[in-house]
Protein backbone atom coordinates (compact mmCIF):
# COMPACT_ATOMS: atom_id res chain seq x y z
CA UNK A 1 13.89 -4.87 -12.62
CA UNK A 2 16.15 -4.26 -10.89
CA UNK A 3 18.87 -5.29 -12.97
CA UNK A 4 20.96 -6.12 -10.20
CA UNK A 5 17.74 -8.46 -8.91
CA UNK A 6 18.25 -6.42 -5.75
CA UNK A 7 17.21 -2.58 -4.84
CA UNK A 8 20.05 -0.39 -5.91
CA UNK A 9 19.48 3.20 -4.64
CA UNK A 10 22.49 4.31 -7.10
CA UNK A 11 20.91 2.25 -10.04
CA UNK A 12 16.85 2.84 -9.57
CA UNK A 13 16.63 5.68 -11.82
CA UNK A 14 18.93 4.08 -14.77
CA UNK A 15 16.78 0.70 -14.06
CA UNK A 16 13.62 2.27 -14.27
CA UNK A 17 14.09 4.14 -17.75
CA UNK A 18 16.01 1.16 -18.94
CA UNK A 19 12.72 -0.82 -18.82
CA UNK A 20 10.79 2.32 -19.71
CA UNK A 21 8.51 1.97 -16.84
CA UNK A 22 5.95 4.49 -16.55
CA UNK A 23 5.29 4.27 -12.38
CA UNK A 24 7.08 2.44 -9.63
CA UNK A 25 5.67 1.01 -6.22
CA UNK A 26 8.17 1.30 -2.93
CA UNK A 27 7.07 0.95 0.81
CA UNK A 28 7.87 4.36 2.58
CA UNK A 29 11.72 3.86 3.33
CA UNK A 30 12.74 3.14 -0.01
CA UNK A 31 10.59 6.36 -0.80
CA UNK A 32 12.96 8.35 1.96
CA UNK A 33 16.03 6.86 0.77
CA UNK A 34 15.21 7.92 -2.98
CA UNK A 35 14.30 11.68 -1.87
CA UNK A 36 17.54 11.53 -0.48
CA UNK A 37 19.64 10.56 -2.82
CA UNK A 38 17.37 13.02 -5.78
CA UNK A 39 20.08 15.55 -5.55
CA UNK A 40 22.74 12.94 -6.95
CA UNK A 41 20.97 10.32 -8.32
CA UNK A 42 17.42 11.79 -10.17
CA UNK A 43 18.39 12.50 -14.07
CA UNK A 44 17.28 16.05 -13.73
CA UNK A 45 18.56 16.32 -17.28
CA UNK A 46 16.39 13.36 -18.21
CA UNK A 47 13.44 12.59 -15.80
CA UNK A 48 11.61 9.94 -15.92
CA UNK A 49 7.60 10.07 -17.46
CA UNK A 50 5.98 9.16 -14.07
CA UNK A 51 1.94 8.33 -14.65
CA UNK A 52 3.00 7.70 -10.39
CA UNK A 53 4.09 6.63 -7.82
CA UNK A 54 2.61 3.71 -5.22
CA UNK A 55 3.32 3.30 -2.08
CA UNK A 56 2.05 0.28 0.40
CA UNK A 57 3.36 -1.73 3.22
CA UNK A 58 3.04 1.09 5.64
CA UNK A 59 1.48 4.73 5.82
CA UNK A 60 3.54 7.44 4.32
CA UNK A 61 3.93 10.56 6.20
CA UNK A 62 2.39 13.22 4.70
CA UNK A 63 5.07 15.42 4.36
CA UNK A 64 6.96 13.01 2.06
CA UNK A 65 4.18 12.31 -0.39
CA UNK A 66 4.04 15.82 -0.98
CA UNK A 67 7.96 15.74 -1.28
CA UNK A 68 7.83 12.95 -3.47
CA UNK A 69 5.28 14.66 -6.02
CA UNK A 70 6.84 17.97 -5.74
CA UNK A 71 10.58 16.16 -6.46
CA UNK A 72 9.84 13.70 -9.00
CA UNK A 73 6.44 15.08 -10.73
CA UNK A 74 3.77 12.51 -10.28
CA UNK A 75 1.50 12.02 -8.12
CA UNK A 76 1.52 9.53 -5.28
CA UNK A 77 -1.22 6.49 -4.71
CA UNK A 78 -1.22 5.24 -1.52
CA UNK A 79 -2.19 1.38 -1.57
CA UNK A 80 -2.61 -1.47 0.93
CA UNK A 81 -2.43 -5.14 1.06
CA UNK A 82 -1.73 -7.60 3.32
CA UNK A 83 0.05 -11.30 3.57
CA UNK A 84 -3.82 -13.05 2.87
CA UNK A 85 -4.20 -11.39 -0.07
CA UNK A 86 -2.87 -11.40 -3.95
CA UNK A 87 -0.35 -7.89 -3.37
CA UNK A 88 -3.32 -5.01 -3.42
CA UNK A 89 -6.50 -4.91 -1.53
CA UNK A 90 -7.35 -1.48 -1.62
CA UNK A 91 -6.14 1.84 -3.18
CA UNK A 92 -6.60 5.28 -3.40
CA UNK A 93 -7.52 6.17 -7.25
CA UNK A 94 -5.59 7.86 -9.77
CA UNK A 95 -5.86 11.70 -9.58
CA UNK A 96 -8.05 11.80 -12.47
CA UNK A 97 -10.30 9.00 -11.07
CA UNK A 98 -11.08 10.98 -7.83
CA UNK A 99 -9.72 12.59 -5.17
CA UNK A 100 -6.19 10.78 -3.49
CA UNK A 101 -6.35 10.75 0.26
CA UNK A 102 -3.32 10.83 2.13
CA UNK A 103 -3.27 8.38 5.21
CA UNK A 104 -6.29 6.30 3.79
CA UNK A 105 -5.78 3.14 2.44
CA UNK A 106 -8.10 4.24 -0.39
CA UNK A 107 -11.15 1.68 -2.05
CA UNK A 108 -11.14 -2.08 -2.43
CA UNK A 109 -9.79 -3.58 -5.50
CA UNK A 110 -11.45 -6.62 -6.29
CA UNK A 111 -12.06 -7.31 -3.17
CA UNK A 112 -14.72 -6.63 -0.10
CA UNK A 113 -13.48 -5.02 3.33
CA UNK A 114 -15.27 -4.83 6.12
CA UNK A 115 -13.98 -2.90 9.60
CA UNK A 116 -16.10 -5.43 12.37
CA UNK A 117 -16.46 -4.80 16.40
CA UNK A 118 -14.44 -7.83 18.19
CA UNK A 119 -18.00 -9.64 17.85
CA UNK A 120 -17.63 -10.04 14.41
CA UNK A 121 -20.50 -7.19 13.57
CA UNK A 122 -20.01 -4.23 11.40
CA UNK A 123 -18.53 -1.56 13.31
CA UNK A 124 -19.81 2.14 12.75
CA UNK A 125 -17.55 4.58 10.70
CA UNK A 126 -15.04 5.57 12.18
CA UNK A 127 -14.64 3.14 15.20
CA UNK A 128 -11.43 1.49 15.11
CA UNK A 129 -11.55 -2.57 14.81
CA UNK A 130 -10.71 -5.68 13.05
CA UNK A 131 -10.32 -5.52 9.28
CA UNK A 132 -11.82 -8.15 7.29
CA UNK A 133 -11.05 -9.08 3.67
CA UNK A 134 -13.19 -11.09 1.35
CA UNK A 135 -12.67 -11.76 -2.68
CA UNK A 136 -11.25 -14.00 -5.51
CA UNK A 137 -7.93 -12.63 -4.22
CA UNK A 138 -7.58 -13.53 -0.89
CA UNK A 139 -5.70 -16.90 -0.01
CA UNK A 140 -7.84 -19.60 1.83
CA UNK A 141 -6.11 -20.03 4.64
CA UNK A 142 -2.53 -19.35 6.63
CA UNK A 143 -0.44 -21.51 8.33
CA UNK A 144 -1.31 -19.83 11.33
CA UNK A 145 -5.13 -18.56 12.12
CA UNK A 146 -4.56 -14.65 12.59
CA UNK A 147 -8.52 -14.63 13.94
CA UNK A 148 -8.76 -13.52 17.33
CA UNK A 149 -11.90 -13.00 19.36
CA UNK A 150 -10.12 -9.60 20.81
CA UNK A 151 -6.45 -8.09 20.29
CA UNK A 152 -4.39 -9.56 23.02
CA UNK A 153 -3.60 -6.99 26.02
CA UNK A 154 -1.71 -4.03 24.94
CA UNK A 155 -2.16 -5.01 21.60
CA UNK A 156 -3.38 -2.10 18.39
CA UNK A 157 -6.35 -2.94 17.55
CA UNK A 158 -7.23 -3.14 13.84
CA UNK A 159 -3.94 -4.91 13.21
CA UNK A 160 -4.92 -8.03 12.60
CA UNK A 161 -7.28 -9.82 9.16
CA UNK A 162 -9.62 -13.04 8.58
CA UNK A 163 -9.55 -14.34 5.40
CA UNK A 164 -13.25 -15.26 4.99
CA UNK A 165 -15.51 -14.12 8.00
CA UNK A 166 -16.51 -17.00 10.16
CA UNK A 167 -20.46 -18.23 8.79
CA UNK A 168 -19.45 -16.81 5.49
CA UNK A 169 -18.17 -18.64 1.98
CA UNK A 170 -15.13 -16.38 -0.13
């Protein structure tokens, strides 16, 4: 999938129910592009069965996850992962699981995350800092250390992971 081996905006829906997939997973412009195109492109006649829909790579705006559910009937999981680990880190559960939070990257799967002050100590909720990833899924090491004692100047912070916290085994 696809059967072109490439993203086909023109093709997804015919893809998808040629496969008979069930849900699909898209970062947030692919999303856009699909919404669209739904006029055209969504078999209104014959619509997919959507369980859902992911999304990762990026936060989707609020405004199209709700278009998404409303146009293509399923709901929307928002997800995250990063480059260290194996795809997902973290996601927000199915609707029947608990409640799906827009804008949050959910709860770990498989996988502990801690937020940390530049020190490398746990920060309080809701203070902004450096994300840390630890589990089975999380690669041993990159070809270039993303660790940083502090974000450089005029840096985000919270942008940047450590595989396995310094002092600590994976």
């Amino acid at each position: 999938m696809p059967r072109g081996g490439r993203f086909q905006a023109s093709t997804f829906w015919a893809d998808l129910a040629g496969v008979g997939a069930t849900w699909y997973t898209a970062v947030p412009t692919i999303h856009q592009i699909l919404l669209v195109r739904a006029a055209n492109d969504y078999p209104e006649d014959h619509p997919p069965r959507l369980r859902f829909i992911r999304t990762a790579s990026a936060a989707l705006v609020p405004a199209v996850l709700s278009d998404l559910q409303a146009a293509f009937s399923a709901p929307v999981i928002p997800a995250y992962g990063m480059t260290e680990t194996a795809h997902q880190a973290a996601s927000n559960p199915l609707p029947a699981d608990g409640p799906v939070k827009p804008a949050s990257v959910g709860v770990p799967t498989g996988v502990q995350i801690q937020v940390t002050n530049p020190d490398g100590s746990p920060a309080p909720a809701g203070v902004t800092g450096e994300i840390w990833i630890r589990g089975a899924a999380v690669t041993a090491a990159t070809r270039t250390p993303t660790r940083r004692a502090s974000p450089p100047a005029g840096s985000t912070p919270a942008t940047s992971a450590t595989p396995t916290p310094p002092g600590t085994s994976s």
